[in-house]
N, C-alpha and C. Protein backbone atom coordinates (compact mmCIF):
# COMPACT_ATOMS: atom_id res chain seq x y z
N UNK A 1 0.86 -1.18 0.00
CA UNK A 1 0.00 0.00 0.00
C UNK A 1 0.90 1.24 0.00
N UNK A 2 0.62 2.14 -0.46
CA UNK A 2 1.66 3.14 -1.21
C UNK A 2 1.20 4.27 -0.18
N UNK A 3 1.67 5.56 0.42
CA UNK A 3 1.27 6.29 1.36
C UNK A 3 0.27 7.39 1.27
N UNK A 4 -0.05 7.31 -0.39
CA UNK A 4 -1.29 8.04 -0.72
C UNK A 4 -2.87 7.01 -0.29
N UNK A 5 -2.53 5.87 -0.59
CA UNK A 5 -3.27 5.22 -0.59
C UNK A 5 -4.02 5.30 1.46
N UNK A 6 -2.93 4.61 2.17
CA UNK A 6 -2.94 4.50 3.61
C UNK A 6 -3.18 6.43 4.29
N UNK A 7 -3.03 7.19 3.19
CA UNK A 7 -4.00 8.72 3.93
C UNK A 7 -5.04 8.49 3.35
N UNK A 8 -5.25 8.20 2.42
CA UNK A 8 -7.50 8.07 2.12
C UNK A 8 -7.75 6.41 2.98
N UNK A 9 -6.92 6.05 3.02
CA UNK A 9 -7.88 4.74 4.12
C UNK A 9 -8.09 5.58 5.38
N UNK A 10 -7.33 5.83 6.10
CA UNK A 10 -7.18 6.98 7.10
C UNK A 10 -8.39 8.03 7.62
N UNK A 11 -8.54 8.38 6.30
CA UNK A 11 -8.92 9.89 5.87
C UNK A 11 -10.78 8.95 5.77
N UNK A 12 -10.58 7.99 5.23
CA UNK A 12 -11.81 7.27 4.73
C UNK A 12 -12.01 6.49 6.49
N UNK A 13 -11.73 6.51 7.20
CA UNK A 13 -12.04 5.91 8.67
C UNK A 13 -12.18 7.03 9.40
N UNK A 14 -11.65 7.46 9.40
CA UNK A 14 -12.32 9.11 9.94
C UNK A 14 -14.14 9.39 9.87
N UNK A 15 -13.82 9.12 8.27
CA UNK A 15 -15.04 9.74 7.86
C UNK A 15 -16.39 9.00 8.60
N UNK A 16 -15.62 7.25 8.05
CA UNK A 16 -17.01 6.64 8.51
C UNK A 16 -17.37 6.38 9.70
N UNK A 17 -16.78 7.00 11.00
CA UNK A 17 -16.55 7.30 12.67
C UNK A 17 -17.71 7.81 12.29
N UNK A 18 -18.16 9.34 11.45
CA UNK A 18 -18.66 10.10 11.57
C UNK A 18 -20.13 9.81 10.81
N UNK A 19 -20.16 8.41 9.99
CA UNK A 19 -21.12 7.77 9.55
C UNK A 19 -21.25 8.53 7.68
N UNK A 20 -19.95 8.82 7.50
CA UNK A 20 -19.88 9.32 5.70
C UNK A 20 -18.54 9.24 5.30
N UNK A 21 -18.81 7.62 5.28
CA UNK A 21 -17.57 7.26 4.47
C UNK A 21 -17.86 7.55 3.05
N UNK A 22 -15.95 7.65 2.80
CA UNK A 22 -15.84 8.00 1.32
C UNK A 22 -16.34 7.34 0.22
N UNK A 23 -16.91 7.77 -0.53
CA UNK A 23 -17.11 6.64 -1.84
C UNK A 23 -16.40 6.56 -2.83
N UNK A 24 -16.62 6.14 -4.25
CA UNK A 24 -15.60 5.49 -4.98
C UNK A 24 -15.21 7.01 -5.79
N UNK A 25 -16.18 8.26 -5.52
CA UNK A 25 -15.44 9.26 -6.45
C UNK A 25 -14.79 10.13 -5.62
N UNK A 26 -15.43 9.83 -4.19
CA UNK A 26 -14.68 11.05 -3.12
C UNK A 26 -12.64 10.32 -3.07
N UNK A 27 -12.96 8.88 -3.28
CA UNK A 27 -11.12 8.71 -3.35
C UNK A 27 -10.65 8.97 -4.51
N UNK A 28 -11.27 8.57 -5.81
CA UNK A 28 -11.18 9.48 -6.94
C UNK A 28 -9.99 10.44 -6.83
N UNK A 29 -10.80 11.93 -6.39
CA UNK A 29 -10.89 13.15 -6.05
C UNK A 29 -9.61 12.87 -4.71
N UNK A 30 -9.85 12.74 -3.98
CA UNK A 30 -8.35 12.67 -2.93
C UNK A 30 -7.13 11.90 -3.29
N UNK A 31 -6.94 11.36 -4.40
CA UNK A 31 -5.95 10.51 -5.33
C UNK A 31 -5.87 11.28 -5.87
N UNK A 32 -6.40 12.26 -6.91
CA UNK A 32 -6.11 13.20 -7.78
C UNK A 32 -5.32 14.13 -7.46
N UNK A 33 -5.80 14.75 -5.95
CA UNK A 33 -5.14 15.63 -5.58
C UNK A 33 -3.91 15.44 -4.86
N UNK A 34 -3.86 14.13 -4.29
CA UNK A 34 -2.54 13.70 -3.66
C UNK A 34 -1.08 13.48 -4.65
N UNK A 35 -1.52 12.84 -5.93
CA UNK A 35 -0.53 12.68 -6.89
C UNK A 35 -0.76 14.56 -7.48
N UNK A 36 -1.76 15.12 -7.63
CA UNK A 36 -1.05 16.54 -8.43
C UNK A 36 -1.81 17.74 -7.68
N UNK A 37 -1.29 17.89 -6.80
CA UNK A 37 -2.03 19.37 -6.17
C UNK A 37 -2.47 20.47 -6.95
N UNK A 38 -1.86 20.55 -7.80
CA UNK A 38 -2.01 21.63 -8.49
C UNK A 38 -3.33 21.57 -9.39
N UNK A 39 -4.02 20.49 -8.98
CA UNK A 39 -5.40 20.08 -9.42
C UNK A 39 -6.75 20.72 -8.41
N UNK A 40 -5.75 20.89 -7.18
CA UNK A 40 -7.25 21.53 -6.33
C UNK A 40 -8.28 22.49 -6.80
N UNK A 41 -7.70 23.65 -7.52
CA UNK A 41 -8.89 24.21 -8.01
C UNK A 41 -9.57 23.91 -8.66
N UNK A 42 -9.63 22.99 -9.72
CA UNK A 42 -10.74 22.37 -10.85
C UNK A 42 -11.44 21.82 -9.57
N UNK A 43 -10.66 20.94 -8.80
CA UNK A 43 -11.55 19.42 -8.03
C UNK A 43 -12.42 20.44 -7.23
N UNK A 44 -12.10 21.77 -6.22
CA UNK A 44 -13.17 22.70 -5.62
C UNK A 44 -14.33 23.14 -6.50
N UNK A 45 -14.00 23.60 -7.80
CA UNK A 45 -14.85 24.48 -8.68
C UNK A 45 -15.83 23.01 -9.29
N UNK A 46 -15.70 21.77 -9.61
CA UNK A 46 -16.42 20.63 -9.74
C UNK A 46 -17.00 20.25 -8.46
N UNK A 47 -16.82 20.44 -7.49
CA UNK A 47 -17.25 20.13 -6.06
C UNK A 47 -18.42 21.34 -5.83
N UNK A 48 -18.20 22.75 -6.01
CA UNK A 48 -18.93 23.81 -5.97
C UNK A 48 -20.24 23.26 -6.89
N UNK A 49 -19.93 23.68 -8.17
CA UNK A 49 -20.75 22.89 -8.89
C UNK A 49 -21.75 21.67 -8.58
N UNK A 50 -21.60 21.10 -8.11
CA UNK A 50 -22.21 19.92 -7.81
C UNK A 50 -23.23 20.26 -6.77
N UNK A 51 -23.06 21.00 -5.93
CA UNK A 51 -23.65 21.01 -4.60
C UNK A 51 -24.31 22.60 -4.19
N UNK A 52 -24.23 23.09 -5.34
CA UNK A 52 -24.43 24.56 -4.89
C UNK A 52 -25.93 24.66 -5.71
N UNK A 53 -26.87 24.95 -4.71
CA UNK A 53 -28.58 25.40 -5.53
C UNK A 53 -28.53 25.92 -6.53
N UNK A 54 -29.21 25.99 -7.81
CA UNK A 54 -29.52 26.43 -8.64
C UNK A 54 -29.95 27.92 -8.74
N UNK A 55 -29.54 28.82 -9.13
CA UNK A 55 -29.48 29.77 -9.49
C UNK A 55 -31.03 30.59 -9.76
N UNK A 56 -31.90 31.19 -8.67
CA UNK A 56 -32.97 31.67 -8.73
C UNK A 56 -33.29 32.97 -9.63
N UNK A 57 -33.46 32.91 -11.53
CA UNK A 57 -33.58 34.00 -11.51
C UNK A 57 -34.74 34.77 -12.17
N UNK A 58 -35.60 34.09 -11.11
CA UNK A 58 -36.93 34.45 -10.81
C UNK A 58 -37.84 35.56 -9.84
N UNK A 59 -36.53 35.74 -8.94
CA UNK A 59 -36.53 36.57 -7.55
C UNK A 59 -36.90 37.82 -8.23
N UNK A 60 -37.69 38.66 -7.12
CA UNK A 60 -37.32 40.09 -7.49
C UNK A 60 -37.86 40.88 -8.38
């Protein structure tokens, strides 16, 4: 097991203490960034994306 690997097992036991373990794209995504940091901003701005409400522009 390679030491990227043994921080998302880690990182993935943490989680599921807390009852949200990682799934197969959240290690994905923490592999991505462990081999190339310089990837964090796409992986935040795809993470934003994903989870952020839809855009009301109806208001007003």
């Amino acid at each position: 097991m390679t030491a990227n690997e043994r921080l998302i097992e880690e990182v993935n036991g943490t989680m599921a203490i807390e009852g949200m373990a990682l799934n197969k794209d959240d290690r994905k995504r923490l592999s991505e960034y462990l081999n190339k940091p310089e990837s964090f901003n796409s992986i935040m701005t795809e993470l934003i994306k994903k989870y952020s409400a839809p855009e009301n522009k109806y208001v007003g």
